[in-house]
Structure formats: structure tokens, C-alpha cells
N, C-alpha and C. Protein backbone atom coordinates (compact mmCIF):
# COMPACT_ATOMS: atom_id res chain seq x y z
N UNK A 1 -40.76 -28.20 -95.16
CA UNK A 1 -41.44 -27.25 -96.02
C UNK A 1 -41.57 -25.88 -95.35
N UNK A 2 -42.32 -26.00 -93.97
CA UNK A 2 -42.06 -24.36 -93.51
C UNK A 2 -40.73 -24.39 -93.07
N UNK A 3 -39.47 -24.79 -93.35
CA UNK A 3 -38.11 -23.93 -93.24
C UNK A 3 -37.92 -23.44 -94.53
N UNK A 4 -38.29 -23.60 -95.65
CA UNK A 4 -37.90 -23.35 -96.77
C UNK A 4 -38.77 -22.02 -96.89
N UNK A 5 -40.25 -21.95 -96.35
CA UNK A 5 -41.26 -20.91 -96.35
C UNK A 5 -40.29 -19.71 -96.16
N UNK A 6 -40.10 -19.84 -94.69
CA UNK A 6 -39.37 -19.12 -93.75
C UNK A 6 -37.79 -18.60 -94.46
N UNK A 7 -37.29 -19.62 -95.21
CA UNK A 7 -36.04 -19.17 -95.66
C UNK A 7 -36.35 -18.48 -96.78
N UNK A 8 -37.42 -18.52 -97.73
CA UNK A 8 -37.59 -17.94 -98.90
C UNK A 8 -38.00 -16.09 -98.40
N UNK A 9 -38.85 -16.45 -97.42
CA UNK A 9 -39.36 -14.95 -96.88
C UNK A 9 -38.38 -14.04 -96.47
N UNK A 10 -37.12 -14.47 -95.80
CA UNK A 10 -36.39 -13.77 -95.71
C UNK A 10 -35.01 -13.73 -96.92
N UNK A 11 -34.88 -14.33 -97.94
CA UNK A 11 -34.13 -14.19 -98.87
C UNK A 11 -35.37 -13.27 -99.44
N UNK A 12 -36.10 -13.21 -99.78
CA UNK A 12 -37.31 -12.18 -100.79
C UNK A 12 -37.21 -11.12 -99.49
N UNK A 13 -37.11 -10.93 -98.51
CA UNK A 13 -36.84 -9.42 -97.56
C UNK A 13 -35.44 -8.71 -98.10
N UNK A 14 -34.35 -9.49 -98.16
CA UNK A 14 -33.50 -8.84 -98.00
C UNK A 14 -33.24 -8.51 -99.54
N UNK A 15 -33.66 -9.53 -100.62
CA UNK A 15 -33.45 -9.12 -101.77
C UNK A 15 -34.15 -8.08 -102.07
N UNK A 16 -35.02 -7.70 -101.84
CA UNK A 16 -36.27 -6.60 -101.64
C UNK A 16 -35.45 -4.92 -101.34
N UNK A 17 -34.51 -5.29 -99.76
CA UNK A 17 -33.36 -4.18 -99.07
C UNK A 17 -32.62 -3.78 -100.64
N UNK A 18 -31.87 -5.08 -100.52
CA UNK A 18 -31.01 -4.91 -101.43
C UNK A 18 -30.99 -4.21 -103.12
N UNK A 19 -32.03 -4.34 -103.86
CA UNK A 19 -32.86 -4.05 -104.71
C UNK A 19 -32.59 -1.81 -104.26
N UNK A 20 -33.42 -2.19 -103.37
CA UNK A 20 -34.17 -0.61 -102.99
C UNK A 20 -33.12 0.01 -102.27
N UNK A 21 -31.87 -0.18 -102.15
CA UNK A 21 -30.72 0.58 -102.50
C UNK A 21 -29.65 0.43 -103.82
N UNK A 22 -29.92 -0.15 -104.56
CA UNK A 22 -28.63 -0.06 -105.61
C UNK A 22 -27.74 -0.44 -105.03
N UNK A 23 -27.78 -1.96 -104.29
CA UNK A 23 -26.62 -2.17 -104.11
C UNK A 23 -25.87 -2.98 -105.36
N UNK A 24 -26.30 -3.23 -106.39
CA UNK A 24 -25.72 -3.75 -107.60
C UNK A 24 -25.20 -2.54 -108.24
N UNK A 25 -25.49 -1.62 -108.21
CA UNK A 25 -24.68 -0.26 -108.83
C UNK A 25 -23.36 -0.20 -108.35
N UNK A 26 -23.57 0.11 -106.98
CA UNK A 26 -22.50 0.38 -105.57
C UNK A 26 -21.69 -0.35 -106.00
N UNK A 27 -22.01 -2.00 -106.16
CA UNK A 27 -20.98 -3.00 -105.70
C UNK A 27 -20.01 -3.12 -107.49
N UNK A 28 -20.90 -2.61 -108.65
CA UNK A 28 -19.96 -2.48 -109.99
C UNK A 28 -19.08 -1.14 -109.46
N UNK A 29 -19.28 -0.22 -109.21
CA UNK A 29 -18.63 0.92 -109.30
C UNK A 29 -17.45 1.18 -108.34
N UNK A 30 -17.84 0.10 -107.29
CA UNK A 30 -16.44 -0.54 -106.15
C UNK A 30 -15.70 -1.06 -106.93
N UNK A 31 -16.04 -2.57 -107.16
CA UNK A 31 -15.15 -3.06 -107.81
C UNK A 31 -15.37 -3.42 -109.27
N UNK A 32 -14.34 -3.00 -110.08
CA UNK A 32 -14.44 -3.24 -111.71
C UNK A 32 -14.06 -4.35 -112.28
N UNK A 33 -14.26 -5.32 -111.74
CA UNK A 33 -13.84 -7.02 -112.07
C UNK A 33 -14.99 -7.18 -113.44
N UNK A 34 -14.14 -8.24 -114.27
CA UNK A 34 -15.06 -9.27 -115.17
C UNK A 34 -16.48 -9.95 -114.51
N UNK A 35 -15.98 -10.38 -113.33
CA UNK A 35 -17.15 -11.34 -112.54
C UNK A 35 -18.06 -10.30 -111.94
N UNK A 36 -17.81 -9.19 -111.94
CA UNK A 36 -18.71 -8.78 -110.51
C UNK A 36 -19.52 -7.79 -111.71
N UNK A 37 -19.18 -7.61 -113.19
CA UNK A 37 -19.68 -6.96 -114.11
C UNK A 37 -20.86 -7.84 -114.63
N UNK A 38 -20.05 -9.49 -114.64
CA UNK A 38 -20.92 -10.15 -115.01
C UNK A 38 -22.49 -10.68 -114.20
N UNK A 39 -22.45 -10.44 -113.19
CA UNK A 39 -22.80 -10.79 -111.86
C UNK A 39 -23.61 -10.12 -111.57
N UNK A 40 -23.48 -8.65 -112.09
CA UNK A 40 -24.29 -7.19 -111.48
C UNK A 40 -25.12 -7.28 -113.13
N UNK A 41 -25.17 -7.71 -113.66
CA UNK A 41 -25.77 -7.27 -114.82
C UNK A 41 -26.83 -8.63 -114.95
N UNK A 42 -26.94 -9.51 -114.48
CA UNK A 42 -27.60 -10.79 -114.21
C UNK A 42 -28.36 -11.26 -113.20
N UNK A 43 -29.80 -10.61 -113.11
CA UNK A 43 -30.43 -10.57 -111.56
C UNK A 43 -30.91 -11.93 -111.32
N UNK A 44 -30.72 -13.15 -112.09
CA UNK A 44 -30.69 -14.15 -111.40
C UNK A 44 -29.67 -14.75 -111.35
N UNK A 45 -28.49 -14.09 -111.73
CA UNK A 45 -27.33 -14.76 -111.07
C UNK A 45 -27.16 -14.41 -109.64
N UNK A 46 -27.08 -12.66 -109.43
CA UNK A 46 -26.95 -12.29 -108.39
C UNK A 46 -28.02 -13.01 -107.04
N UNK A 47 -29.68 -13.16 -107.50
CA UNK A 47 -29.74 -14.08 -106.32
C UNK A 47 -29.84 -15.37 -106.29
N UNK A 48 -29.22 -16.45 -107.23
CA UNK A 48 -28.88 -17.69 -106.76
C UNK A 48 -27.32 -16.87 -105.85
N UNK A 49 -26.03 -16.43 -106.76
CA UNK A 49 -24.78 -16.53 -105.48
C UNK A 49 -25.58 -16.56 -104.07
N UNK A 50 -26.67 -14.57 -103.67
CA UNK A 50 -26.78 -14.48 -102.37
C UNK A 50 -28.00 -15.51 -101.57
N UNK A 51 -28.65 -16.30 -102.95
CA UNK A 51 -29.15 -17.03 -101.77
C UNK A 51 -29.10 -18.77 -101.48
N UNK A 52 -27.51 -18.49 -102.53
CA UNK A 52 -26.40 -20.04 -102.35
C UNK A 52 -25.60 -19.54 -100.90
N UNK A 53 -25.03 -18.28 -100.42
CA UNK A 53 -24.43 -17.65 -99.78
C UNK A 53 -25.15 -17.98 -98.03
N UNK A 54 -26.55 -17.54 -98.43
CA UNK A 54 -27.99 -17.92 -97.54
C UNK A 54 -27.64 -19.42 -96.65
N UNK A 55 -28.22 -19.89 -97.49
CA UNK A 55 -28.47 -21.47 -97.40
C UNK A 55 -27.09 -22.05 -96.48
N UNK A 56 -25.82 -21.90 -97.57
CA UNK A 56 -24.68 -22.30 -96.86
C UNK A 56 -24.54 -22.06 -95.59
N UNK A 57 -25.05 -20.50 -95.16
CA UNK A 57 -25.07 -20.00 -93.36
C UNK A 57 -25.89 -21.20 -92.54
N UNK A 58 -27.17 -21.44 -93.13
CA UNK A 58 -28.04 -22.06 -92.97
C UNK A 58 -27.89 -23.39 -92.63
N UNK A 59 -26.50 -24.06 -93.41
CA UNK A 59 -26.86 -25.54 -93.36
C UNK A 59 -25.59 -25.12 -91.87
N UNK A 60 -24.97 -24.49 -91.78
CA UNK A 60 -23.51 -24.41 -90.89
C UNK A 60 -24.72 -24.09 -89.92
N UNK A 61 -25.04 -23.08 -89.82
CA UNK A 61 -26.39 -23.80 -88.26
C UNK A 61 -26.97 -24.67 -87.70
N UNK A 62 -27.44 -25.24 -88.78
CA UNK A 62 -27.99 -26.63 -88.58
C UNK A 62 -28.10 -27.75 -88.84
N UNK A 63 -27.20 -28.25 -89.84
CA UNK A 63 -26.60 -29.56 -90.26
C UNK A 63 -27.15 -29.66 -90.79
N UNK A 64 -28.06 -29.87 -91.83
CA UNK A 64 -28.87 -30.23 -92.51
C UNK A 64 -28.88 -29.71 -94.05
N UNK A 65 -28.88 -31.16 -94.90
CA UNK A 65 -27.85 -31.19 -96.02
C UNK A 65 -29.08 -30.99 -96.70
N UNK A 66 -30.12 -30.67 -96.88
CA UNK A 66 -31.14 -30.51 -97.24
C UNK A 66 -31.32 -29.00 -97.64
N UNK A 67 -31.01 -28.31 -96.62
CA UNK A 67 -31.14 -26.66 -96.72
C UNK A 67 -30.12 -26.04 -97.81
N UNK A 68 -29.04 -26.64 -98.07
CA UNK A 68 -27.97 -26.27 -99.56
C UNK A 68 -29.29 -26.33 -100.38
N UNK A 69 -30.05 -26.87 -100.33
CA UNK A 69 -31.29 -26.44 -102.00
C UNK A 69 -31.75 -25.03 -101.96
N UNK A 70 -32.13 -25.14 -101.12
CA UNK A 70 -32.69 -23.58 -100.62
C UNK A 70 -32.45 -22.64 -101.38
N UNK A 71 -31.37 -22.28 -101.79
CA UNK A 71 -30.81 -21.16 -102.19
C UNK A 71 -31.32 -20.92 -103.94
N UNK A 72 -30.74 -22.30 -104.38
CA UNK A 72 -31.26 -22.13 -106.05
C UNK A 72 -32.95 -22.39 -105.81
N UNK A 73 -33.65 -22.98 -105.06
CA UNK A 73 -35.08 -23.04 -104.82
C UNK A 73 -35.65 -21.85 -104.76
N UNK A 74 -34.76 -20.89 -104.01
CA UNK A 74 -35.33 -19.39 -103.74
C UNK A 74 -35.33 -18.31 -104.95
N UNK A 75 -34.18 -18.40 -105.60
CA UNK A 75 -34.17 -17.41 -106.85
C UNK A 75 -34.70 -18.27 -108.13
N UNK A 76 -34.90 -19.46 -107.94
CA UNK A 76 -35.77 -19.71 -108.82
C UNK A 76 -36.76 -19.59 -109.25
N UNK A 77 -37.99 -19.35 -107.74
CA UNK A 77 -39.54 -19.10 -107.30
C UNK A 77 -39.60 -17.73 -107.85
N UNK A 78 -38.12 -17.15 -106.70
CA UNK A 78 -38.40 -15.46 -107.35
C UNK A 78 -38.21 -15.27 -108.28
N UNK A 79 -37.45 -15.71 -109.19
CA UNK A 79 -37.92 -15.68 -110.66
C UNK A 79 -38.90 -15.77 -111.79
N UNK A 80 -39.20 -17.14 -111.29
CA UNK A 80 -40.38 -16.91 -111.85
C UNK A 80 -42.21 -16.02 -111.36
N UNK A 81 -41.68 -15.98 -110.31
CA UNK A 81 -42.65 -15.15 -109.42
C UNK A 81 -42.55 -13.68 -109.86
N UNK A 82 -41.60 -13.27 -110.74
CA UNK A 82 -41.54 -11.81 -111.42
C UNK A 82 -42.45 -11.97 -112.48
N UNK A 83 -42.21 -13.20 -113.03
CA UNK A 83 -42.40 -13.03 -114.52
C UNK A 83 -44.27 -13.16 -114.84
């Protein structure tokens, strides 16, 4: 439970970074793909990918097949934690 604390705090830091630069602007106006249109226009798609992206680093650290939840656990909370 506190790795998940700990992993949520820093997926909600960086989504926070990320947010408070436009990097969803940046990253449509780089690249003009179907997916990355679809992707940038969907703020809980964008953080389940980065914090499916998360987790995956996460479990390759530490083996633990448990921490792959993490990621949809995290943009889920923050989701509903907007609303």
C-alpha cells in the first residue's frame, strides 16, 4: 500500500509538470498522427498510457507483478479526484 502511495505521488508530480507546460499541445503539434490526436485530446487516456509507461519502469526494477496495477490505479484516483 505505501508503494502505491509513493507511486501515485509521483505520477500526480509529474502529471502536475506535465500539465503546467503544455506538453499535450507540444506533443499534437510535433507529431500529427490519428493516435497522438486521439491521445492528446483524452486526459484520461493520456494518464493511464504515462502511468501504464510508470508502472512498467517500476515492475522492471523490481519484479513485482503487482506494481503493473499501478498505473490504471493512478489515473483512475486522479480522475476521479478531479471530479
Amino acid at each position: 500500500m505505501i508503494d502505491f502511495i509513493y507511486f501515485f505521488l509521483l505520477f500526480w508530480w509529474f502529471m502536475l509538470i506535465f500539465y503546467k507546460l503544455e506538453a499535450p499541445v507540444k506533443i499534437y503539434n510535433r507529431f500529427q498522427y490519428k493516435f497522438i490526436d486521439d491521445l492528446t485530446n483524452c486526459e484520461f487516456c493520456m494518464e493511464s498510457h504515462i502511468g501504464t509507461f510508470f508502472s512498467v519502469l517500476l515492475f522492471l526494477y523490481c519484479g513485482d507483478y503487482f506494481v503493473l496495477t499501478f498505473g490504471f490505479m493512478s489515473a483512475s484516483l486522479s480522475n476521479l479526484l478531479k471530479k
